[in-house]
C-alpha atoms as a PDB file:
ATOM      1  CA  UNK A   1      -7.615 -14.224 -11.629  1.00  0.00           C
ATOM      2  CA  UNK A   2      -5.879 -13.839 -15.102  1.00  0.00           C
ATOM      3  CA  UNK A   3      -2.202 -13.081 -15.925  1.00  0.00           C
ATOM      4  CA  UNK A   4      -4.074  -9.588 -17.789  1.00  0.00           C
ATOM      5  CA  UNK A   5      -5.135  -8.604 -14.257  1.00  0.00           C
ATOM      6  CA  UNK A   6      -3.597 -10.782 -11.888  1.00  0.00           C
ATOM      7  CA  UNK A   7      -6.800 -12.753 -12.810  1.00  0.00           C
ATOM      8  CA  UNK A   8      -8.663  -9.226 -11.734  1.00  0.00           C
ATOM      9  CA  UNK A   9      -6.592  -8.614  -9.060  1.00  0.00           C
ATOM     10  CA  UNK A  10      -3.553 -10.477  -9.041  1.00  0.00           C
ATOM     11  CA  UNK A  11      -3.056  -9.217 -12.571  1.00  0.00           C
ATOM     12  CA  UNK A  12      -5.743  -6.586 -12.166  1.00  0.00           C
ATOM     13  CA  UNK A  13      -2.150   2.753  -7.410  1.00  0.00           C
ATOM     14  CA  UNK A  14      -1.799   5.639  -7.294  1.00  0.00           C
ATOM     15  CA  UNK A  15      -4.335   7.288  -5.040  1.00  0.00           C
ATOM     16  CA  UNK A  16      -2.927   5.771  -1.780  1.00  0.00           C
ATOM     17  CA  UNK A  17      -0.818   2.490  -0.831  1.00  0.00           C
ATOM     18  CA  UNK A  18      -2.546   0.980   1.659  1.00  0.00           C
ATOM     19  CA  UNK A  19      -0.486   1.959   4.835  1.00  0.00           C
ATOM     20  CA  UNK A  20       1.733  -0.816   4.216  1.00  0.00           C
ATOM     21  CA  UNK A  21       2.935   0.188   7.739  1.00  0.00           C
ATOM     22  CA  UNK A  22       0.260  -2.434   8.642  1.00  0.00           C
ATOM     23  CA  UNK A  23       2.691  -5.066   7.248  1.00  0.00           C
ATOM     24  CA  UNK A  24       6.206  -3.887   6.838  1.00  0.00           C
ATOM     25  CA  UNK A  25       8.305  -2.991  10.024  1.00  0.00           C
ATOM     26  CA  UNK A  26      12.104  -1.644  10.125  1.00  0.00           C
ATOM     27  CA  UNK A  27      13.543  -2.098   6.738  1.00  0.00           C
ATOM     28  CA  UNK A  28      17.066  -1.289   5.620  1.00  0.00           C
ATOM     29  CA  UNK A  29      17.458  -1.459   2.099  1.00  0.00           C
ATOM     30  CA  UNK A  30      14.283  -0.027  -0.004  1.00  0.00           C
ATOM     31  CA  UNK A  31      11.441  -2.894  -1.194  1.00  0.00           C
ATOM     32  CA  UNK A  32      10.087  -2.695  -4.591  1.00  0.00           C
ATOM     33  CA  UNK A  33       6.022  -3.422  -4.101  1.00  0.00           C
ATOM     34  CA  UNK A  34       3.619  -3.360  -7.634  1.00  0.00           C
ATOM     35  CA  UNK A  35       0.048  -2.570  -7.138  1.00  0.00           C
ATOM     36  CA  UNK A  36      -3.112  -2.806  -8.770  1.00  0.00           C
ATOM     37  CA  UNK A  37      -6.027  -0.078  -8.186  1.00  0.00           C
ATOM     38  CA  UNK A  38      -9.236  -1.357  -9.088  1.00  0.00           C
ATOM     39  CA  UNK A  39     -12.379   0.461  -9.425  1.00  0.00           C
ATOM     40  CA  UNK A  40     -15.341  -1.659  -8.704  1.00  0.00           C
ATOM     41  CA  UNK A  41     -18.687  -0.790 -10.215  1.00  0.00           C
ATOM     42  CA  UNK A  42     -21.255   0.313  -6.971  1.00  0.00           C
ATOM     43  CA  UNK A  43     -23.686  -2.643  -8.074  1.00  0.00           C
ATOM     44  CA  UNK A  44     -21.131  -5.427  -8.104  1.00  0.00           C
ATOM     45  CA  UNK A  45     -19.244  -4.364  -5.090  1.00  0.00           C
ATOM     46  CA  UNK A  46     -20.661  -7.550  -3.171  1.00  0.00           C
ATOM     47  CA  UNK A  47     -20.078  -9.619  -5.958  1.00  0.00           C
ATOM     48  CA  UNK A  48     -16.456  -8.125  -6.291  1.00  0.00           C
ATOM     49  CA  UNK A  49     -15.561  -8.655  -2.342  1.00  0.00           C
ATOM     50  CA  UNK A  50     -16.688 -12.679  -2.669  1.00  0.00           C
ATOM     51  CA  UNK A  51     -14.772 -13.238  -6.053  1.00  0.00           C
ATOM     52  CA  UNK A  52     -11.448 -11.756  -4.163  1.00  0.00           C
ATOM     53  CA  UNK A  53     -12.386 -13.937  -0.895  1.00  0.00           C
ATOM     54  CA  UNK A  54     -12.829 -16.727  -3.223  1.00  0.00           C
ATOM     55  CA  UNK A  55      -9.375 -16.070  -4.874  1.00  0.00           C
ATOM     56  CA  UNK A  56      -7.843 -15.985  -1.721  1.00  0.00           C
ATOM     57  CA  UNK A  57      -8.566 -19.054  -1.071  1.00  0.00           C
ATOM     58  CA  UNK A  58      -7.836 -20.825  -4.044  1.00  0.00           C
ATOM     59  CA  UNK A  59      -4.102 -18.923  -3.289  1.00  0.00           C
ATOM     60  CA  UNK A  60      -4.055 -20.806   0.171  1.00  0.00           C
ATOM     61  CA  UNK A  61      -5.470 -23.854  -1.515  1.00  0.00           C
ATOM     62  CA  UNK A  62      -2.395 -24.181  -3.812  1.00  0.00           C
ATOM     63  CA  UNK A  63       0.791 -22.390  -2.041  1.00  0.00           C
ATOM     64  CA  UNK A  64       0.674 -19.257  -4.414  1.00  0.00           C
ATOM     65  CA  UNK A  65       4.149 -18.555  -3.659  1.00  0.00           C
ATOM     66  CA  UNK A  66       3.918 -14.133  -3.319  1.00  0.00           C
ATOM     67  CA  UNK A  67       1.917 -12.759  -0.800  1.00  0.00           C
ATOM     68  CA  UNK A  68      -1.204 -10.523  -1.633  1.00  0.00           C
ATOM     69  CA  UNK A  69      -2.162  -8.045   0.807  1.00  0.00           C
ATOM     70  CA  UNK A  70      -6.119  -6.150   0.372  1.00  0.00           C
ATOM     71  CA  UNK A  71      -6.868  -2.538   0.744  1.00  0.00           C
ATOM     72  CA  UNK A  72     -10.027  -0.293   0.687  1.00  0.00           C
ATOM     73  CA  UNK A  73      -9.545   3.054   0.008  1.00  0.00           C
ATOM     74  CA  UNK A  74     -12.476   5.350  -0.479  1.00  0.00           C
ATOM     75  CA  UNK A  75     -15.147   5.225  -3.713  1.00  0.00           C
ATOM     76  CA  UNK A  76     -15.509   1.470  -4.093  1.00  0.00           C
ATOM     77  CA  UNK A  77     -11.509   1.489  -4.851  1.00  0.00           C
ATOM     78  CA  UNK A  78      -9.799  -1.668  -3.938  1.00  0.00           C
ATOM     79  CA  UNK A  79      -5.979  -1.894  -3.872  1.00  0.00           C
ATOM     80  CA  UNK A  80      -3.706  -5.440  -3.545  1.00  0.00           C
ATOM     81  CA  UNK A  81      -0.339  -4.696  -3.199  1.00  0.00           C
ATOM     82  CA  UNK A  82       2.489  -7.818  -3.810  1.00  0.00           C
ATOM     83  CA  UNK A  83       6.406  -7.352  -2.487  1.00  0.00           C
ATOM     84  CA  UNK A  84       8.947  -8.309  -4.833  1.00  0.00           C
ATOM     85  CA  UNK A  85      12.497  -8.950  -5.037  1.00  0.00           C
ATOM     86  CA  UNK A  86      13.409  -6.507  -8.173  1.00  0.00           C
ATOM     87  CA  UNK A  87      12.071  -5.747 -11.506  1.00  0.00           C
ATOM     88  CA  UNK A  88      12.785  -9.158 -12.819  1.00  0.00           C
ATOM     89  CA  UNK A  89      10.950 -10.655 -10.211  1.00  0.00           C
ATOM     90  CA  UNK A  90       7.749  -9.547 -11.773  1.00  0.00           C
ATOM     91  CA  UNK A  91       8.150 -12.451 -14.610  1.00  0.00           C
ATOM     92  CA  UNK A  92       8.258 -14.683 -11.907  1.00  0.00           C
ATOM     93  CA  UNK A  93       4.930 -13.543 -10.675  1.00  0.00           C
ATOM     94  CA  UNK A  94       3.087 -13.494 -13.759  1.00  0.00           C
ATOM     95  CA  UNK A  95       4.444 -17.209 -13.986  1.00  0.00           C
ATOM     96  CA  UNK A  96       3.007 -18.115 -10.864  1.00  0.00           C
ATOM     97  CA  UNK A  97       0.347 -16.898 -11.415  1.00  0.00           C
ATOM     98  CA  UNK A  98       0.055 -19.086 -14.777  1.00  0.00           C
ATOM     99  CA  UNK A  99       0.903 -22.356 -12.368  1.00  0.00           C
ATOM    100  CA  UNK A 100      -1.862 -21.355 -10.305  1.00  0.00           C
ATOM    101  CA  UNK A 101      -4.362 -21.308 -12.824  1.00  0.00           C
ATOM    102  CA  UNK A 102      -3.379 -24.294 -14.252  1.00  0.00           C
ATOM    103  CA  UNK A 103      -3.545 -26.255 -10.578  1.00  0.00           C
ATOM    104  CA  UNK A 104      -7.062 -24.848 -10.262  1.00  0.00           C
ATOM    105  CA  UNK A 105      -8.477 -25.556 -13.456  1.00  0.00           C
ATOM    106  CA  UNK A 106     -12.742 -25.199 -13.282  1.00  0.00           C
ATOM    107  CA  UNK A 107     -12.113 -23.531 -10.233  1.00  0.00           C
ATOM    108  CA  UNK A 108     -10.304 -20.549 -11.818  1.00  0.00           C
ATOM    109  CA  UNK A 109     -12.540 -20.193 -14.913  1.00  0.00           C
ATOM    110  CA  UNK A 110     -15.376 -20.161 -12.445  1.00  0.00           C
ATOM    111  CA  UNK A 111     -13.084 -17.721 -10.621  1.00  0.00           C
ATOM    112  CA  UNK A 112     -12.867 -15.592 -14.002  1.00  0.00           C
ATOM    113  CA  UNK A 113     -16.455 -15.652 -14.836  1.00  0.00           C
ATOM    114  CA  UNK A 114     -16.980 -14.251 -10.851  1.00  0.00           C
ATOM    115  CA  UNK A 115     -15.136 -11.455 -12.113  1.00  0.00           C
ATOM    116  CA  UNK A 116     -16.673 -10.489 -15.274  1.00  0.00           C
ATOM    117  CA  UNK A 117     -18.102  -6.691 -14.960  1.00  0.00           C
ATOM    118  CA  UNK A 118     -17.754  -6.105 -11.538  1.00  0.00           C
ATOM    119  CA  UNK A 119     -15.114  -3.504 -12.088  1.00  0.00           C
ATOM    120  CA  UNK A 120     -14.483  -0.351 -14.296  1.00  0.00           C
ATOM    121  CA  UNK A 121     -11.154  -0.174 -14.662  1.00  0.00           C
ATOM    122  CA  UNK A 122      -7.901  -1.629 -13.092  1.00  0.00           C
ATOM    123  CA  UNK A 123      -4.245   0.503 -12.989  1.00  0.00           C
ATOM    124  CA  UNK A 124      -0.893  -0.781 -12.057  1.00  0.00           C
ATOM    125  CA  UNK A 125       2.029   1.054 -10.582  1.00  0.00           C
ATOM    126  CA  UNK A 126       5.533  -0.098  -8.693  1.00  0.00           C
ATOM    127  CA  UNK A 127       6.865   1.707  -5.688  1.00  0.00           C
ATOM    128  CA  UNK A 128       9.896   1.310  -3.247  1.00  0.00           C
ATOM    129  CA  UNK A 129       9.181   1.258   0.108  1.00  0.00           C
ATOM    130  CA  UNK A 130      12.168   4.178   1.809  1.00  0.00           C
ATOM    131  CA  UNK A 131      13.176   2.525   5.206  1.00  0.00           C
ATOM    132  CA  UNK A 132      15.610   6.116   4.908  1.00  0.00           C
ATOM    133  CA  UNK A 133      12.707   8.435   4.614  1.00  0.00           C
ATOM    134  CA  UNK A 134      10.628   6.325   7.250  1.00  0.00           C
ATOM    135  CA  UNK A 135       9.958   6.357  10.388  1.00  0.00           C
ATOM    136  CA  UNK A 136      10.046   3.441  12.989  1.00  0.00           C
ATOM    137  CA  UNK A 137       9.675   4.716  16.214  1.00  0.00           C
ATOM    138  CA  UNK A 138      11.798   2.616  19.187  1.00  0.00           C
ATOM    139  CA  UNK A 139       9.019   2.152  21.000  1.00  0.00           C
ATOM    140  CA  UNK A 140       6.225   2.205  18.795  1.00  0.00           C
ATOM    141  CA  UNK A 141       2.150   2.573  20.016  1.00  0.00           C
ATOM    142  CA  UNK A 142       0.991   0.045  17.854  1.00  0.00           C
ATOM    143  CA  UNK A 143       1.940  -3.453  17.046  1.00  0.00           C
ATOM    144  CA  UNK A 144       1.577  -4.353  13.566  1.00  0.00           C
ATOM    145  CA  UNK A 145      -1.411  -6.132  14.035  1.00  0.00           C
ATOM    146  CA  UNK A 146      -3.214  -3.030  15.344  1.00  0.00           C
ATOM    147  CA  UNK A 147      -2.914  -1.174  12.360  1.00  0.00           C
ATOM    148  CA  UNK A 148      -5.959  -1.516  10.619  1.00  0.00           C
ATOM    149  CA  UNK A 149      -7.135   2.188   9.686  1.00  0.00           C
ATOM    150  CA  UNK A 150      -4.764   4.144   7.513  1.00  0.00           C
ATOM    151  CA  UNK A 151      -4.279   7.722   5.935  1.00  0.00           C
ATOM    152  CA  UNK A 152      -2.058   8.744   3.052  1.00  0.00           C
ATOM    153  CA  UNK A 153      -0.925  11.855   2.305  1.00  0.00           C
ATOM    154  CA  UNK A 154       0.261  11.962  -1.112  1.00  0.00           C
ATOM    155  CA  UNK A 155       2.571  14.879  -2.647  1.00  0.00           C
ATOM    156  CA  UNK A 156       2.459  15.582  -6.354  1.00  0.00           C
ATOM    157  CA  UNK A 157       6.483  17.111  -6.467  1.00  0.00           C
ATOM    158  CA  UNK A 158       7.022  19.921  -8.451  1.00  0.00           C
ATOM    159  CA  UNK A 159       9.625  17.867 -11.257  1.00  0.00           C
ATOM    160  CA  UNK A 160      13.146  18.592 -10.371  1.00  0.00           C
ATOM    161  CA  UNK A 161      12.356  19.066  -6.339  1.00  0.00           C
ATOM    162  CA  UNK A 162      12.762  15.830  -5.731  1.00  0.00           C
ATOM    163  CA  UNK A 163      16.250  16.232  -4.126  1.00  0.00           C
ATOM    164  CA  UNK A 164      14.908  18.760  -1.711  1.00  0.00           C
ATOM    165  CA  UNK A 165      11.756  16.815  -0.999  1.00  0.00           C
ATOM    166  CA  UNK A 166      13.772  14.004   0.351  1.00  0.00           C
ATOM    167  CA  UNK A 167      16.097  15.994   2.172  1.00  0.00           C
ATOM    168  CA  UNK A 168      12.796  17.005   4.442  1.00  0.00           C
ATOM    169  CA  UNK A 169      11.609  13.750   4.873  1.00  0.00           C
ATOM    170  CA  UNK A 170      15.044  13.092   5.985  1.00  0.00           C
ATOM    171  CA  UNK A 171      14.805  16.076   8.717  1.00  0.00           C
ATOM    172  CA  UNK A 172      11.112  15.032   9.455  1.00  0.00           C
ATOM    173  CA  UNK A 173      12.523  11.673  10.158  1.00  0.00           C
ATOM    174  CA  UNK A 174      15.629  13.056  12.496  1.00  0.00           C
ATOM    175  CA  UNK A 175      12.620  15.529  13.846  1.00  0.00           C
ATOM    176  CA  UNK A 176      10.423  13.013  15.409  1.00  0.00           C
ATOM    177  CA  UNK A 177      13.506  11.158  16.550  1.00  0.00           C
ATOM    178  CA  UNK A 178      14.393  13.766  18.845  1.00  0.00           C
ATOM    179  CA  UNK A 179      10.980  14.204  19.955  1.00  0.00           C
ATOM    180  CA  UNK A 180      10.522  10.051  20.841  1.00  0.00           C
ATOM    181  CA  UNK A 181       7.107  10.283  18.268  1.00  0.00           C
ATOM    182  CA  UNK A 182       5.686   6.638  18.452  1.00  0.00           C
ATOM    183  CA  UNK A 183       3.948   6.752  15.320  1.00  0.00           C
ATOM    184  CA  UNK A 184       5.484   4.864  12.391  1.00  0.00           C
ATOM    185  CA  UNK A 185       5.818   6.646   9.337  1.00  0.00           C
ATOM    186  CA  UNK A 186       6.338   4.976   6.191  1.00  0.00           C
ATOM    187  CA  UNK A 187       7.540   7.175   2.595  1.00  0.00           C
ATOM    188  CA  UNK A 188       6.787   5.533  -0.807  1.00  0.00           C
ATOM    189  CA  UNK A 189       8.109   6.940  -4.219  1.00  0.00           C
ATOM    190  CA  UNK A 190       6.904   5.935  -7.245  1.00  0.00           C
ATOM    191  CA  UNK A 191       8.883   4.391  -9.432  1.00  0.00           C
ATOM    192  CA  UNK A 192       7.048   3.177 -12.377  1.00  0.00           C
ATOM    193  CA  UNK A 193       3.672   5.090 -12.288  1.00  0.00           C
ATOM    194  CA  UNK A 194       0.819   8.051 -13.705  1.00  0.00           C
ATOM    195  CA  UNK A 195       1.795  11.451 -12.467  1.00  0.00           C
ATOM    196  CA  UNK A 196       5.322  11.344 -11.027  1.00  0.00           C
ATOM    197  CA  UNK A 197       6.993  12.352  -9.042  1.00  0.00           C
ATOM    198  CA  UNK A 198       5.132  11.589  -5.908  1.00  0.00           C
ATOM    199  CA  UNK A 199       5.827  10.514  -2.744  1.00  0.00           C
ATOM    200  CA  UNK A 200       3.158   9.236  -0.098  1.00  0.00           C
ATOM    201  CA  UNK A 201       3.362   9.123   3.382  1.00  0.00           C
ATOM    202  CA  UNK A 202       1.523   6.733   5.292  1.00  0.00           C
ATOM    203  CA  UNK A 203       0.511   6.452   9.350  1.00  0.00           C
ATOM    204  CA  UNK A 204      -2.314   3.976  10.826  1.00  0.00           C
ATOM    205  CA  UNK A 205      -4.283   3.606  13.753  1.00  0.00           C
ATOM    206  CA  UNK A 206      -6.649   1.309  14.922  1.00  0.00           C
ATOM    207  CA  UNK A 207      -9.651   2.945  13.567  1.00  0.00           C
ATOM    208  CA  UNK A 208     -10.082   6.537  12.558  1.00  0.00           C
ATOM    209  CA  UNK A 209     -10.676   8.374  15.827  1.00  0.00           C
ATOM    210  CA  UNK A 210      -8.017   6.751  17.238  1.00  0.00           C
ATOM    211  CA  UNK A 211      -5.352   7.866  13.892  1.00  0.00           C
ATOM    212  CA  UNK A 212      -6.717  11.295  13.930  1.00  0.00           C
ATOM    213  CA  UNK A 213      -6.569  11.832  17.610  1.00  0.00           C
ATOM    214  CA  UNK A 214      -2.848  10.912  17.964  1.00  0.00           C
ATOM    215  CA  UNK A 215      -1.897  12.216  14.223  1.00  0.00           C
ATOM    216  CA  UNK A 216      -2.518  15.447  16.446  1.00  0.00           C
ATOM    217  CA  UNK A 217      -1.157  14.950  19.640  1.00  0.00           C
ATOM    218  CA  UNK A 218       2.324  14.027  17.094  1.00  0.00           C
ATOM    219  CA  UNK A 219       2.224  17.897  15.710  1.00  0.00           C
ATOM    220  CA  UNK A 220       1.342  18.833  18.932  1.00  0.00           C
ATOM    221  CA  UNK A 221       4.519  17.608  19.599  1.00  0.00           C
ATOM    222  CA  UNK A 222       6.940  18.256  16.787  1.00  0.00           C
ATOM    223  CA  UNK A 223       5.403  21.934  17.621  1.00  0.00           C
ATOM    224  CA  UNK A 224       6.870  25.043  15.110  1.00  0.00           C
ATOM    225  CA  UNK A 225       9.879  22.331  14.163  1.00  0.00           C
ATOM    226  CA  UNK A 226       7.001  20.700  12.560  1.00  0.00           C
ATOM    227  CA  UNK A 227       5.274  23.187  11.017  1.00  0.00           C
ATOM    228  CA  UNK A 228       8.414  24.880   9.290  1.00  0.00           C
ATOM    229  CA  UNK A 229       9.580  21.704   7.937  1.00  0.00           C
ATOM    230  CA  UNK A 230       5.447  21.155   6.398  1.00  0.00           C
ATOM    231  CA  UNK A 231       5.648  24.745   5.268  1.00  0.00           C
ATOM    232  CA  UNK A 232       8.404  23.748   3.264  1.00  0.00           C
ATOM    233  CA  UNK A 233       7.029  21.036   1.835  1.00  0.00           C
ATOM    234  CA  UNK A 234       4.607  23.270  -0.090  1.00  0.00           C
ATOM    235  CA  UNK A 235       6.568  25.074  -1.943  1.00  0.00           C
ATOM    236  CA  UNK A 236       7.571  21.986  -3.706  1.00  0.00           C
ATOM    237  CA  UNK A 237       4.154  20.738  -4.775  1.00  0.00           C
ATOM    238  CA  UNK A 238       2.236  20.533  -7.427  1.00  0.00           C
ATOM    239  CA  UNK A 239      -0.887  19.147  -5.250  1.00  0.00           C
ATOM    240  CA  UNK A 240      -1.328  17.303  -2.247  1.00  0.00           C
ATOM    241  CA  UNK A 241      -4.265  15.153  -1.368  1.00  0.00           C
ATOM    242  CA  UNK A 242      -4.835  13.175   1.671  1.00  0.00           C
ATOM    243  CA  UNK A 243      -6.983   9.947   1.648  1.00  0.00           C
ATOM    244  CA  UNK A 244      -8.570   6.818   4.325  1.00  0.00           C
ATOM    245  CA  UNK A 245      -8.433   3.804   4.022  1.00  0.00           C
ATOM    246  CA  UNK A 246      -8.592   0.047   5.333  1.00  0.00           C
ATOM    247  CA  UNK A 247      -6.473  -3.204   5.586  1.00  0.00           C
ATOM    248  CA  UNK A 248      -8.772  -6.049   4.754  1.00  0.00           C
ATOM    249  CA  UNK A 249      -7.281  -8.634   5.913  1.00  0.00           C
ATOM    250  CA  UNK A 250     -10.150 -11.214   4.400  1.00  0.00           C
ATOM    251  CA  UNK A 251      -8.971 -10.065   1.086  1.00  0.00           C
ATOM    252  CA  UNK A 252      -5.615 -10.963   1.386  1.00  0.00           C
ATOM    253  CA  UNK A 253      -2.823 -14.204   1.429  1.00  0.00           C
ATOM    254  CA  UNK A 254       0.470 -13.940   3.319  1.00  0.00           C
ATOM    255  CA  UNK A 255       2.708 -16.643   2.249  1.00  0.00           C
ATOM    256  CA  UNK A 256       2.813 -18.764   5.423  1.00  0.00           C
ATOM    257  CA  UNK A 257       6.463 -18.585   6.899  1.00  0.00           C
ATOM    258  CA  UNK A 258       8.368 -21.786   6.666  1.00  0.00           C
ATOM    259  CA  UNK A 259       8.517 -23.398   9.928  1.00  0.00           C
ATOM    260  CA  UNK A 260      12.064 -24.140  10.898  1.00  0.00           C
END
């Protein structure tokens, strides 16, 4: 992929993250994660999915040292979304990315050349991943693994509301707490990004009838408590939009854990 778009994806979000509930448990301190949003061109989209396959391999082939992990969203929109350690840590990336190309040689000018007009545009934004504003439930319904199916619901804050809109996700948070929800919950901010402030909230499943069915029976259950605390919400948005996605796991590279 290229350092100018993480060589079209690597160097190549706004409109949802992902559900990176499908890899992150409990946290404890927030995790910066950059992502790239790229919009693949209807024609190509075939072309697109084998060139990121490809890459993927090529990562696994030479020990890229940062994980990748692949999203679809909706609209031929792919996401890839890398955790770092802090803003600095993005040099390191970009340098790594540099070794990589350099290991693979024909491989990754072929890789390039895979590339080439499959895609109308590519975007890049950083978040931090709240384990405050989140929600881990203690016994949760899904294991990580079973998370493939996502929705985000993204709020568009009104600017200077951002206070108050983390105050309610803090009170959402002690909410289903006190109810035993099992659903995780995971709250992203932008921190580098188009049209902030905005948070997004993200819950998976393991397909879509399965998230919608129990997003319910978790209102159902937070009852007016719920409601108040969503009603509130409202009046600190600009918009709100709510999207579906999936975790491809074919399109992404977890660094393998060091065996001990």
């Amino acid at each position: 992929m290229g350092k100018r778009i993480f060589a079209s994806v690597l160097a190549g979000l706004l409109a949802g993250l992902g559900s990176l509930a499908v890899i992150a448990g409990a946290q404890e301190k927030p995790q910066l994660w950059t992502f790239w949003e790229m919009v693949v061109k209807p024609p190509k989209n075939d072309v697109f999915y084998k060139a990121v396959k490809d890459e993927v391999a090529l990562m696994a082939k030479y020990k890229f040292p940062y994980s990748m992990y692949g999203y679809y969203v909706e609209d031929f929109r792919y996401e890839f979304a890398t955790p770092l350690k802090n803003y600095a840590d993005i040099e390191n990336l970009y340098q790594a990315i540099d070794d990589l190309a350099k290991k693979a040689g024909d491989e990754w000018k072929n890789l390039l050349k895979a590339y080439e007009g499959t895609y109308e545009s590519v975007s890049q934004s950083n978040w931090y991943l709240r384990p405050d504003l989140s929600f881990e439930p203690a016994h949760p319904r899904l294991k990580p693994g079973e998370q493939k199916f996502f929705i985000d619901d993204t709020w568009y804050i009104e600017p200077g509301k951002e206070a108050e809109a983390e105050a309610l996700g803090k009170d959402f948070v002690a909410l289903c707490k006190n109810k035993d929800i099992t659903e995780r919950i995971q709250m992203f901010i932008c921190d580098i990004g188009p049209e902030m402030p905005v948070f997004v909230a993200s819950a998976s499943g393991t397909n879509r009838l399965d998230l919608w069915e129990n997003n319910g029976k978790m209102w159902e259950k937070l009852g007016q408590e719920g409601q108040a605390l969503d009603a509130k919400l409202q009046t600190l948005l600009r918009k709100r939009k709510l999207e579906e996605g999936w975790y491809l796991p074919e399109l992404s590279y977890i660094v393998p854990e060091e065996k001990k």
